[in-house]
PDB file of N, CA and C in Angstrom:
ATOM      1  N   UNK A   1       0.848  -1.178   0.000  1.00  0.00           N
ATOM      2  CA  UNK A   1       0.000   0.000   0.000  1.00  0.00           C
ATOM      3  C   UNK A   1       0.887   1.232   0.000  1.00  0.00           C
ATOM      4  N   UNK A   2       0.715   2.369  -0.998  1.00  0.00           N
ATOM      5  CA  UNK A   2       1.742   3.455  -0.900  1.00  0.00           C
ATOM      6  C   UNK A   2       0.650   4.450  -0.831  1.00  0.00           C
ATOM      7  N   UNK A   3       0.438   5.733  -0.018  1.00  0.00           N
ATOM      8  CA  UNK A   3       0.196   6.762  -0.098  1.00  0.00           C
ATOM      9  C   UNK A   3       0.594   8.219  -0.242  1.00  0.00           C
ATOM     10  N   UNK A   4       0.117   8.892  -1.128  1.00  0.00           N
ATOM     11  CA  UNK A   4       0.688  10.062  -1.886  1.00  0.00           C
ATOM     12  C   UNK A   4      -0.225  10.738  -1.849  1.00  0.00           C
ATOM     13  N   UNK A   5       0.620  11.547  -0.644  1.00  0.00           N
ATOM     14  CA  UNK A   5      -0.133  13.102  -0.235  1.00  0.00           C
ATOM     15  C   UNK A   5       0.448  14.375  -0.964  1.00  0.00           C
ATOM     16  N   UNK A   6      -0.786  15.308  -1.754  1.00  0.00           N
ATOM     17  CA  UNK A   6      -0.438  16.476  -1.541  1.00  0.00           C
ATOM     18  C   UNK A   6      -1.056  17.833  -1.487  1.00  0.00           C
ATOM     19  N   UNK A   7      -0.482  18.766  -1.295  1.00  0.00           N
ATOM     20  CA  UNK A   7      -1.455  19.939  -1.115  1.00  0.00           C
ATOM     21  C   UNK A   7      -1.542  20.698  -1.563  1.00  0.00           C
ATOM     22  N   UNK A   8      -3.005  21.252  -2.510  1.00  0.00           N
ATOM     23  CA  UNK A   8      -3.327  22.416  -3.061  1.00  0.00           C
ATOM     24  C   UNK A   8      -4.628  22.978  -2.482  1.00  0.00           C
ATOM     25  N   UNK A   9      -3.547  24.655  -2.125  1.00  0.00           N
ATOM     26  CA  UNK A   9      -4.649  25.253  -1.571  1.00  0.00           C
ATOM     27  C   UNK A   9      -4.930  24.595   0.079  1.00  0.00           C
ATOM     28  N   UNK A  10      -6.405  24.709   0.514  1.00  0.00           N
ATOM     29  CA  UNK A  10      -6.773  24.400   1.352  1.00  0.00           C
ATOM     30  C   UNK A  10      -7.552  23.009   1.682  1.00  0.00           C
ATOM     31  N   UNK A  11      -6.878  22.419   0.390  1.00  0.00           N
ATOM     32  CA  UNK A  11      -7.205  21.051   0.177  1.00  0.00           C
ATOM     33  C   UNK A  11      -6.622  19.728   0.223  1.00  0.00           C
ATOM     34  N   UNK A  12      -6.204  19.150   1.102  1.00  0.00           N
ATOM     35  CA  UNK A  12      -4.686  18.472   1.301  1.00  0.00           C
ATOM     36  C   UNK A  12      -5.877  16.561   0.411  1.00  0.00           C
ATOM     37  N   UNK A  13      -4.784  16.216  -0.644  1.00  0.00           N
ATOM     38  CA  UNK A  13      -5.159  14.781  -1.561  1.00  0.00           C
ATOM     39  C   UNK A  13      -4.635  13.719  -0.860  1.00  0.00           C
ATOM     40  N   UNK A  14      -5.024  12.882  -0.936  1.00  0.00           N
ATOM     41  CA  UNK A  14      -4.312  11.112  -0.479  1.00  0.00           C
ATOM     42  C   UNK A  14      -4.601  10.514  -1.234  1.00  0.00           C
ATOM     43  N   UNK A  15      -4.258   9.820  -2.121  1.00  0.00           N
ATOM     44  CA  UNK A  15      -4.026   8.905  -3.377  1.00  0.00           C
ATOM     45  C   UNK A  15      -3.896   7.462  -2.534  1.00  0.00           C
ATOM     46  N   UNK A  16      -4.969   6.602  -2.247  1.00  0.00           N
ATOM     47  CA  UNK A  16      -4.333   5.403  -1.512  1.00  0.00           C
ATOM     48  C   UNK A  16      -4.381   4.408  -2.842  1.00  0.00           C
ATOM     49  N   UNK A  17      -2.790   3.528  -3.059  1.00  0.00           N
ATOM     50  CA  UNK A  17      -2.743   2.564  -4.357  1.00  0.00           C
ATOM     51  C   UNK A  17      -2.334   1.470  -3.923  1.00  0.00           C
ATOM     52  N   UNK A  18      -3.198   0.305  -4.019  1.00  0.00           N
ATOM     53  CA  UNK A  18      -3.094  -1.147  -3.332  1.00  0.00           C
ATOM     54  C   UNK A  18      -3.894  -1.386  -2.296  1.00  0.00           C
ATOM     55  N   UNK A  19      -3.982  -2.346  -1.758  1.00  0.00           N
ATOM     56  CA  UNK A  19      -4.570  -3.122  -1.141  1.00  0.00           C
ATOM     57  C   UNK A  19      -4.533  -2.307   0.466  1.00  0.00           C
ATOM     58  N   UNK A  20      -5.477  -1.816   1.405  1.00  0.00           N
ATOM     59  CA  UNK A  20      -5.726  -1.953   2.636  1.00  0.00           C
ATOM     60  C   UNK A  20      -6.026  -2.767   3.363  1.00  0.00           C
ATOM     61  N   UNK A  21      -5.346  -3.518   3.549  1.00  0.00           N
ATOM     62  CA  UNK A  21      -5.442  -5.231   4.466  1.00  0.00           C
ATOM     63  C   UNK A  21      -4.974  -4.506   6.012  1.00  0.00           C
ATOM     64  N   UNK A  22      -4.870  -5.349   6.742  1.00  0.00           N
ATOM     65  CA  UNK A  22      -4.277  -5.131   8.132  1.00  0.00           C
ATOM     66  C   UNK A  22      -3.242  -5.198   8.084  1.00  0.00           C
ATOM     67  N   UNK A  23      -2.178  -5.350   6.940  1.00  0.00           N
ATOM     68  CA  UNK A  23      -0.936  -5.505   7.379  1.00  0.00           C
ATOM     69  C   UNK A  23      -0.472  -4.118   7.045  1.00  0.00           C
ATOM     70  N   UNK A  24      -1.437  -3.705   5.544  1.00  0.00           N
ATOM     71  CA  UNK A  24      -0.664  -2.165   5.237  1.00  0.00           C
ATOM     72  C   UNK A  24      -1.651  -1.143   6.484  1.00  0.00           C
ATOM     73  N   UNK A  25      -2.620  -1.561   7.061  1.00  0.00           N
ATOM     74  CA  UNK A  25      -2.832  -0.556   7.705  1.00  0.00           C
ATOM     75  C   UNK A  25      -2.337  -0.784   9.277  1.00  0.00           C
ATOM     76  N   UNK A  26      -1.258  -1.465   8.970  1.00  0.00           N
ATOM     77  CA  UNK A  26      -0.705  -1.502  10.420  1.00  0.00           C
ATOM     78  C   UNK A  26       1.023  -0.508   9.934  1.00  0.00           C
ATOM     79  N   UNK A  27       0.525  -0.608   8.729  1.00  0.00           N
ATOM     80  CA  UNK A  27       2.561  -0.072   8.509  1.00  0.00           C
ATOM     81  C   UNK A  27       1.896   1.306   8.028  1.00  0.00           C
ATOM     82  N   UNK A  28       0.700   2.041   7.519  1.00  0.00           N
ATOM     83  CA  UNK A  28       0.313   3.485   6.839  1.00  0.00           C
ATOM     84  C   UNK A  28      -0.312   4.400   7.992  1.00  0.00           C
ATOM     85  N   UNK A  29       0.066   3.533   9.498  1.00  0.00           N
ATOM     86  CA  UNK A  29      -0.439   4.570  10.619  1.00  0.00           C
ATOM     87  C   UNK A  29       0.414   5.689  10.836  1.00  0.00           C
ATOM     88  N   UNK A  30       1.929   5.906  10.363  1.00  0.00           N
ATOM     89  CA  UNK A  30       2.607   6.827  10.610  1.00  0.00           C
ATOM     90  C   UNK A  30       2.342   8.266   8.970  1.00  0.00           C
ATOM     91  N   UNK A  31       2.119   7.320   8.320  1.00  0.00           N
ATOM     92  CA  UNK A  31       1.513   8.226   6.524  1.00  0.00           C
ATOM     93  C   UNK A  31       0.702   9.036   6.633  1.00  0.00           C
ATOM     94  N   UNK A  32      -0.456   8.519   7.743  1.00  0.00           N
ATOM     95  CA  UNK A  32      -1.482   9.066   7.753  1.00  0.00           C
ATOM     96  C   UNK A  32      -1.952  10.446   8.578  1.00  0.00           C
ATOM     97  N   UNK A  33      -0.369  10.900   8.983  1.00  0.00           N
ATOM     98  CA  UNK A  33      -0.284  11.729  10.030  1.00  0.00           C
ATOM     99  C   UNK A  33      -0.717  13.149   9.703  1.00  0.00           C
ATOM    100  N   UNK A  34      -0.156  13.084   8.923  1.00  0.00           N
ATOM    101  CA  UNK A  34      -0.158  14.667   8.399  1.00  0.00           C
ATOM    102  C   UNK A  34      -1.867  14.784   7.839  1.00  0.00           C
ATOM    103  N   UNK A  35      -2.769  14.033   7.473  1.00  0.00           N
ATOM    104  CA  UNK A  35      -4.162  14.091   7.346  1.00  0.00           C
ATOM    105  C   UNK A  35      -4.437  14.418   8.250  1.00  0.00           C
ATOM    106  N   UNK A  36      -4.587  13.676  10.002  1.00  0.00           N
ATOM    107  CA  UNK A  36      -5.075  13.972  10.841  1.00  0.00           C
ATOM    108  C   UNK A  36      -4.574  15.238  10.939  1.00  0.00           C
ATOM    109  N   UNK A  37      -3.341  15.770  11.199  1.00  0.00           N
ATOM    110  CA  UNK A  37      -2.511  17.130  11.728  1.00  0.00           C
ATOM    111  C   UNK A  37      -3.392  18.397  10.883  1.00  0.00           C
ATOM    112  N   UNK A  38      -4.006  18.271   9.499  1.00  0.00           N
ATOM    113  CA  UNK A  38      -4.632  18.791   8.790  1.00  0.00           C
ATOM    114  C   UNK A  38      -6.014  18.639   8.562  1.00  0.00           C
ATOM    115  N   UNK A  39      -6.197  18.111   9.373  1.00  0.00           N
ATOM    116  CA  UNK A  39      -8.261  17.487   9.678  1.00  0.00           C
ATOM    117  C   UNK A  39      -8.938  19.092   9.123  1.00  0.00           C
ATOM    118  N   UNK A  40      -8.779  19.960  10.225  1.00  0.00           N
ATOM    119  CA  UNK A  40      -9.358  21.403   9.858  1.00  0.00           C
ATOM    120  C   UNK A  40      -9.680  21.905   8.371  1.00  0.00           C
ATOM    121  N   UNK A  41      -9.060  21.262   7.699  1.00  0.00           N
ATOM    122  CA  UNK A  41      -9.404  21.567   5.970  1.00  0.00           C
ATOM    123  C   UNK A  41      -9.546  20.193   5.455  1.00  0.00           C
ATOM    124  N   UNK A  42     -10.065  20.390   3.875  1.00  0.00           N
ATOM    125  CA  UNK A  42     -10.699  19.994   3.221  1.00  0.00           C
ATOM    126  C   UNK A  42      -9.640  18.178   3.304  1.00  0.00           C
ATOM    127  N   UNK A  43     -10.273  16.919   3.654  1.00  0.00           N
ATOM    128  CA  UNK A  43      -9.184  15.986   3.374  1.00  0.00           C
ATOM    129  C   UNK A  43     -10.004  15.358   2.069  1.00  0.00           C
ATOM    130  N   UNK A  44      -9.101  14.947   1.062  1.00  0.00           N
ATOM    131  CA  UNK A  44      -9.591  14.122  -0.423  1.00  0.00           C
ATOM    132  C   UNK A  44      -8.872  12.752   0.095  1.00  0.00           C
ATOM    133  N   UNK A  45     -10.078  11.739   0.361  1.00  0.00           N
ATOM    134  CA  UNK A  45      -9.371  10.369   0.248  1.00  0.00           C
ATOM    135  C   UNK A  45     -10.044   9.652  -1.370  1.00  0.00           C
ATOM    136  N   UNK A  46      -8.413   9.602  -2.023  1.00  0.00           N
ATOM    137  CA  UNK A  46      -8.726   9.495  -3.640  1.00  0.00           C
ATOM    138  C   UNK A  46      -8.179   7.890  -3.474  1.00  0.00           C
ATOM    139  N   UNK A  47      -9.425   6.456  -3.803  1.00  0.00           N
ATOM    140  CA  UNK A  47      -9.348   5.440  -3.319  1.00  0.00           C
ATOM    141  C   UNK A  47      -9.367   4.481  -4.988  1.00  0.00           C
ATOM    142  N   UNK A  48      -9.355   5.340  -6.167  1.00  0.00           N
ATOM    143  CA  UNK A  48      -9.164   4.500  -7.586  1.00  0.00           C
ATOM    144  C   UNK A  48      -8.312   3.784  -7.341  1.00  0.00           C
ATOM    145  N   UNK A  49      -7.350   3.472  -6.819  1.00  0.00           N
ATOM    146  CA  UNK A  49      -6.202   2.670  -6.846  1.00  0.00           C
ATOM    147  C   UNK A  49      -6.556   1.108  -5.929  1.00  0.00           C
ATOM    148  N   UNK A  50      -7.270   1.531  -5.101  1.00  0.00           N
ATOM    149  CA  UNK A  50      -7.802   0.570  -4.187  1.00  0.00           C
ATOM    150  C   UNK A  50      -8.663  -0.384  -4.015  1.00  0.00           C
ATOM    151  N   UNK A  51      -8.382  -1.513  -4.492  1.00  0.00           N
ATOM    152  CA  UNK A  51      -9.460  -2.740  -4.658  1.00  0.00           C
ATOM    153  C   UNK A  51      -9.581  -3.631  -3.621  1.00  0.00           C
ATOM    154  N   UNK A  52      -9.217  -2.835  -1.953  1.00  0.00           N
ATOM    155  CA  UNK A  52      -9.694  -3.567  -1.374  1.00  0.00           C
ATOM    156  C   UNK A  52      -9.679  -2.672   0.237  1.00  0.00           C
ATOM    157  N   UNK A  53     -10.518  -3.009   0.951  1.00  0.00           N
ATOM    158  CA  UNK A  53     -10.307  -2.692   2.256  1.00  0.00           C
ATOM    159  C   UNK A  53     -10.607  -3.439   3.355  1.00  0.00           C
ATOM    160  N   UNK A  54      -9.796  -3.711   4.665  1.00  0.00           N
ATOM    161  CA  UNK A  54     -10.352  -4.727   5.674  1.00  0.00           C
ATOM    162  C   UNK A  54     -10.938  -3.761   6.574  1.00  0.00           C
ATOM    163  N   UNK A  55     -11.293  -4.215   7.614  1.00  0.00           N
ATOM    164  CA  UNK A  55     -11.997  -3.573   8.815  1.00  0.00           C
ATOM    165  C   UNK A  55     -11.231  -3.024   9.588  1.00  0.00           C
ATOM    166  N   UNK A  56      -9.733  -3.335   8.947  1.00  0.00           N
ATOM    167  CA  UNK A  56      -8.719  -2.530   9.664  1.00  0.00           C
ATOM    168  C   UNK A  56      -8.669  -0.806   8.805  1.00  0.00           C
ATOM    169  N   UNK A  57      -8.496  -1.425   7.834  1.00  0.00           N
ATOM    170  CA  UNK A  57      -8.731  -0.280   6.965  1.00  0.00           C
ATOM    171  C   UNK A  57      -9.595   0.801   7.256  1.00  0.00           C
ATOM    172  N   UNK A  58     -10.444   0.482   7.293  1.00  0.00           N
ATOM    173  CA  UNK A  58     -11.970   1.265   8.053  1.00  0.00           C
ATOM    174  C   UNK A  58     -11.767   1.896   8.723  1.00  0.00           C
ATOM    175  N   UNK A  59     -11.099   1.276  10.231  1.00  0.00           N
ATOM    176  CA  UNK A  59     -10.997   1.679  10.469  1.00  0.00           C
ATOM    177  C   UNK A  59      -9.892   3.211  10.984  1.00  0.00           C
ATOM    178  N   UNK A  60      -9.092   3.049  10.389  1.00  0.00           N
ATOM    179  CA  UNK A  60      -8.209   4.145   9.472  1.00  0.00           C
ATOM    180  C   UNK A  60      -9.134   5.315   9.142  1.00  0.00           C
ATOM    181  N   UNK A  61      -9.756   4.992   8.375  1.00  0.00           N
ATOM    182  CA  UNK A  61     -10.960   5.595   7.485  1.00  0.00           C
ATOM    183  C   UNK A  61     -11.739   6.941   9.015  1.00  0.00           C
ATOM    184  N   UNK A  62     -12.404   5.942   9.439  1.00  0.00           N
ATOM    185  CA  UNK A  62     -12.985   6.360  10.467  1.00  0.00           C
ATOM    186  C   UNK A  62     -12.380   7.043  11.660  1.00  0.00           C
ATOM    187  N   UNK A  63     -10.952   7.254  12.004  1.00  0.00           N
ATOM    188  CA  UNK A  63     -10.317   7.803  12.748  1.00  0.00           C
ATOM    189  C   UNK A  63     -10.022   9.207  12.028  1.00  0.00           C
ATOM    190  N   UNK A  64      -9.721   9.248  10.781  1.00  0.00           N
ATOM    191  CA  UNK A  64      -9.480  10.448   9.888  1.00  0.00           C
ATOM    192  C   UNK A  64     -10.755  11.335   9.885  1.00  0.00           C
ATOM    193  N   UNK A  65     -11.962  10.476   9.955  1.00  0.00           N
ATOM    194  CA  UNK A  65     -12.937  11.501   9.361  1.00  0.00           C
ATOM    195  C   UNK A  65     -13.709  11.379  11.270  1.00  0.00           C
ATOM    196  N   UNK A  66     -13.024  11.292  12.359  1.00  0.00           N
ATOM    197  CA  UNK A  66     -13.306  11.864  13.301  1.00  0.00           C
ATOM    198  C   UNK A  66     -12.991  12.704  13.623  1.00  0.00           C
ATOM    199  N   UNK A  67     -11.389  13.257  13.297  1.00  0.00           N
ATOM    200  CA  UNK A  67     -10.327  14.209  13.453  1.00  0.00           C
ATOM    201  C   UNK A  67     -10.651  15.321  12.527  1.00  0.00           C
ATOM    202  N   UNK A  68     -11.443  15.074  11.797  1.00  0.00           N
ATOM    203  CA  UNK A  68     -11.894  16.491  10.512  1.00  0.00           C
ATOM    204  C   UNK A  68     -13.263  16.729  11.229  1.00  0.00           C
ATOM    205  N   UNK A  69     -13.932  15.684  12.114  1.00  0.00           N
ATOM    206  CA  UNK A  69     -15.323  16.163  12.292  1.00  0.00           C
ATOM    207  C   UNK A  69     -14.890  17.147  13.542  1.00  0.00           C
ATOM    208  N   UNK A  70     -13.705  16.854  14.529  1.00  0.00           N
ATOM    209  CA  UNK A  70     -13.647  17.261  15.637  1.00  0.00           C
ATOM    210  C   UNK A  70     -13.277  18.466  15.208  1.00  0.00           C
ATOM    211  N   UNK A  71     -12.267  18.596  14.108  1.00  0.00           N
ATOM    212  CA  UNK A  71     -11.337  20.125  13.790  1.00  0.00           C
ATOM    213  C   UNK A  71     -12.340  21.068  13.144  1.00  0.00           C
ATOM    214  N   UNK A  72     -13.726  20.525  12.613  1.00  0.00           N
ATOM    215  CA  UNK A  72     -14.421  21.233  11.365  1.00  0.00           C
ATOM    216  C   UNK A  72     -14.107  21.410  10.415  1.00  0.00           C
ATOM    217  N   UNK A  73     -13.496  20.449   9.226  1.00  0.00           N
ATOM    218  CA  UNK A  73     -12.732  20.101   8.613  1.00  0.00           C
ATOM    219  C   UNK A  73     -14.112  19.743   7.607  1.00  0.00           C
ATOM    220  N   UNK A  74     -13.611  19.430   6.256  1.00  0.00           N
ATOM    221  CA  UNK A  74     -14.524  18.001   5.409  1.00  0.00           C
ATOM    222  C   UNK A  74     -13.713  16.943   4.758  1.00  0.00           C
ATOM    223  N   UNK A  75     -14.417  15.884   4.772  1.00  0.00           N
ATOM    224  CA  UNK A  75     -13.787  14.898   4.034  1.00  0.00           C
ATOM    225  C   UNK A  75     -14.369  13.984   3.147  1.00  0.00           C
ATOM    226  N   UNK A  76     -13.617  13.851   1.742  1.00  0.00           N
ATOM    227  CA  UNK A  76     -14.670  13.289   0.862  1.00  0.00           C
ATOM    228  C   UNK A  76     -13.674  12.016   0.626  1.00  0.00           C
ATOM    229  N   UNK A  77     -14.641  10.908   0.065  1.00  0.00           N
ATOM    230  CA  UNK A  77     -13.902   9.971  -0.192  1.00  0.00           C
ATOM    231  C   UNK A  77     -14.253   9.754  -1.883  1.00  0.00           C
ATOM    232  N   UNK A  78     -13.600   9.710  -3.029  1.00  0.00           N
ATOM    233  CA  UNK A  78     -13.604   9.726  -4.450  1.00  0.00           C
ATOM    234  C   UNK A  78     -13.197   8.319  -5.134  1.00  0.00           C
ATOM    235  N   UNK A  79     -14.061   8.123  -5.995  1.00  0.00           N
ATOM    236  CA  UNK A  79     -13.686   7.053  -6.548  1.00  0.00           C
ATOM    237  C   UNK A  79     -13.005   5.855  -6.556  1.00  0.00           C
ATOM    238  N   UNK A  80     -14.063   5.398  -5.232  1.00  0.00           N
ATOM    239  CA  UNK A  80     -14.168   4.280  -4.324  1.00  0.00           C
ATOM    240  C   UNK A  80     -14.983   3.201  -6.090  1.00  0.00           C
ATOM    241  N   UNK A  81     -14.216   2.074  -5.855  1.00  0.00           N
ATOM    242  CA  UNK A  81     -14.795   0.749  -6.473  1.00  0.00           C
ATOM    243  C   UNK A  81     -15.787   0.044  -6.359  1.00  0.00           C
ATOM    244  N   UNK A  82     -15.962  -0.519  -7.211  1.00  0.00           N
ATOM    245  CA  UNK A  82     -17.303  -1.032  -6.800  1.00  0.00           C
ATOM    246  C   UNK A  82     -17.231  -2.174  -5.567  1.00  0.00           C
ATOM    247  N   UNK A  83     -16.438  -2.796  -5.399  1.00  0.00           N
ATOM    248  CA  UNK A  83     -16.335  -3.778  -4.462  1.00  0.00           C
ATOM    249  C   UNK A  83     -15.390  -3.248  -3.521  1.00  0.00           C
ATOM    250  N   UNK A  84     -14.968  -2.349  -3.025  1.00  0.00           N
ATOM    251  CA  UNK A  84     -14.941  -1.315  -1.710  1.00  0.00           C
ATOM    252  C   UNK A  84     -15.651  -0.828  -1.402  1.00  0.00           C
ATOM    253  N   UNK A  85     -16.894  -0.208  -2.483  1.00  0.00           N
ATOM    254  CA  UNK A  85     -18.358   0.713  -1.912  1.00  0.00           C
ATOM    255  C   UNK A  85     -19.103  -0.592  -1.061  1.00  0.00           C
ATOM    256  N   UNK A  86     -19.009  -1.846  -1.654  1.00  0.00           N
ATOM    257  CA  UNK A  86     -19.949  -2.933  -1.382  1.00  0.00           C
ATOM    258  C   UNK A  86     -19.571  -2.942   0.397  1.00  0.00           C
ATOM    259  N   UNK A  87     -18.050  -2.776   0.532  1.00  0.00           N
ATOM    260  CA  UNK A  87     -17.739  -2.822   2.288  1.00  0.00           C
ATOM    261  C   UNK A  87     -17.906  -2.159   2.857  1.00  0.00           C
ATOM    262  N   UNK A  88     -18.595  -0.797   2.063  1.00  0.00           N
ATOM    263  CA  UNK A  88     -18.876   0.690   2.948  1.00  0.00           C
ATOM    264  C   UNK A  88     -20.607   0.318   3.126  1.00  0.00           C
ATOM    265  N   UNK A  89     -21.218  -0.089   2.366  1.00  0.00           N
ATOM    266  CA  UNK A  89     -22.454  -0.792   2.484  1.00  0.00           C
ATOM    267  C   UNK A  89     -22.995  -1.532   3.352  1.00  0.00           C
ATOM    268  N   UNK A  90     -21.938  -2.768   3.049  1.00  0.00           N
ATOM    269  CA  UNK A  90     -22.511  -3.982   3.936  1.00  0.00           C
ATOM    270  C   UNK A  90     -22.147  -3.764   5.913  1.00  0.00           C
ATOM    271  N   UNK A  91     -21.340  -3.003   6.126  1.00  0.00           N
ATOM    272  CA  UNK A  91     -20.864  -2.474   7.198  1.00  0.00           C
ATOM    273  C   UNK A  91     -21.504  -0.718   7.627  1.00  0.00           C
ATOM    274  N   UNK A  92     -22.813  -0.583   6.631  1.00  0.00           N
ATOM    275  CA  UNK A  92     -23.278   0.305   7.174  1.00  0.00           C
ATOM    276  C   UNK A  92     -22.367   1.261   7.269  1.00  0.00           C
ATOM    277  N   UNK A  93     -21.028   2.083   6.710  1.00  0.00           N
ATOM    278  CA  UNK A  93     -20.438   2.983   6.337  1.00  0.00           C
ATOM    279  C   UNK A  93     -20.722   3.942   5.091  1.00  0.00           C
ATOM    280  N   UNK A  94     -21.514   3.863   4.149  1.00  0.00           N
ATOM    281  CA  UNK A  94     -21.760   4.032   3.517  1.00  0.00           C
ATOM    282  C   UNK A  94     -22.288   5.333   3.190  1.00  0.00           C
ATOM    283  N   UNK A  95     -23.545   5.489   4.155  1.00  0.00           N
ATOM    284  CA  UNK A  95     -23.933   7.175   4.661  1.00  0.00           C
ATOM    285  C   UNK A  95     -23.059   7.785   5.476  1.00  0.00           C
ATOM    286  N   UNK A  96     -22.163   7.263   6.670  1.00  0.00           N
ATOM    287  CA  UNK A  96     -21.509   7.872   7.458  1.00  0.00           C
ATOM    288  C   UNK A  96     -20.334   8.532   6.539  1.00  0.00           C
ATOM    289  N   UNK A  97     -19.939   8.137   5.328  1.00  0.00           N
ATOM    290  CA  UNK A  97     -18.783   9.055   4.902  1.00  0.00           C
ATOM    291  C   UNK A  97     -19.409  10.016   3.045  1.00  0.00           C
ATOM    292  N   UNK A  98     -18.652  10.667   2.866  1.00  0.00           N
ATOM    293  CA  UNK A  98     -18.980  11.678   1.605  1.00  0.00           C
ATOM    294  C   UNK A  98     -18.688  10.614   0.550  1.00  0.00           C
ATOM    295  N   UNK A  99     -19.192  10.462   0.010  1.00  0.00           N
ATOM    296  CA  UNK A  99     -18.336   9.057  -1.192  1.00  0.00           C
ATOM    297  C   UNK A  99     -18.885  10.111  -2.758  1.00  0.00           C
ATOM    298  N   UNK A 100     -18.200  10.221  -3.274  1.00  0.00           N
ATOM    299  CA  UNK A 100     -17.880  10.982  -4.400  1.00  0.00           C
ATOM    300  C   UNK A 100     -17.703  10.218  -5.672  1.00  0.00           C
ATOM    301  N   UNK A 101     -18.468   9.960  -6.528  1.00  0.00           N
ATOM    302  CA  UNK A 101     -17.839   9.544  -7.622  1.00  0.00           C
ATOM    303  C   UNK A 101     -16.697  10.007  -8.265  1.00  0.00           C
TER     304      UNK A 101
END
């Protein structure tokens, strides 16, 4: 899993490419820093690359878009797959986050 952050404007991007299993979201907890540190503005989680997510993943997911809810921040999630939307679904995540085509 590699993530590629960057920032334009008041809009900071995350490009996540590969797989979110528990193993990369046990090694992308230090990547993910500078999102949280930047919650207060706009976060883009850009997920085309991503054909998969575990419940670890999620929860990743869900720690980021607590830290933007706490800062007053927004966060959209973009061009999520069809069989990643299916895990934002079946786990009832689905309304809880911005999902963007």
């Amino acid at each position: 899993m590699d993530i590629t952050i960057t920032e334009e404007g008041n809009t900071i991007n995350a490009v996540f490419d590969g797989r979110l299993d528990t193993v990369a979201a046990q090694q992308i907890t230090e990547t993910v820093e500078p999102l949280l540190q930047n919650a207060g503005r706009t976060i883009i989680l850009d997920c085309e690359k991503m054909p998969f997510i575990s419940s670890s993943g999620l929860r990743i997911f869900l720690k980021i878009r607590k830290e933007v809810e706490a800062k007053g921040g927004n966060m959209q999630l973009r061009k999520v797959c069809p069989e990643v939307r299916q895990v934002f679904k079946m786990t009832k995540l689905e309304d809880v986050f911005d999902i963007i085509e």
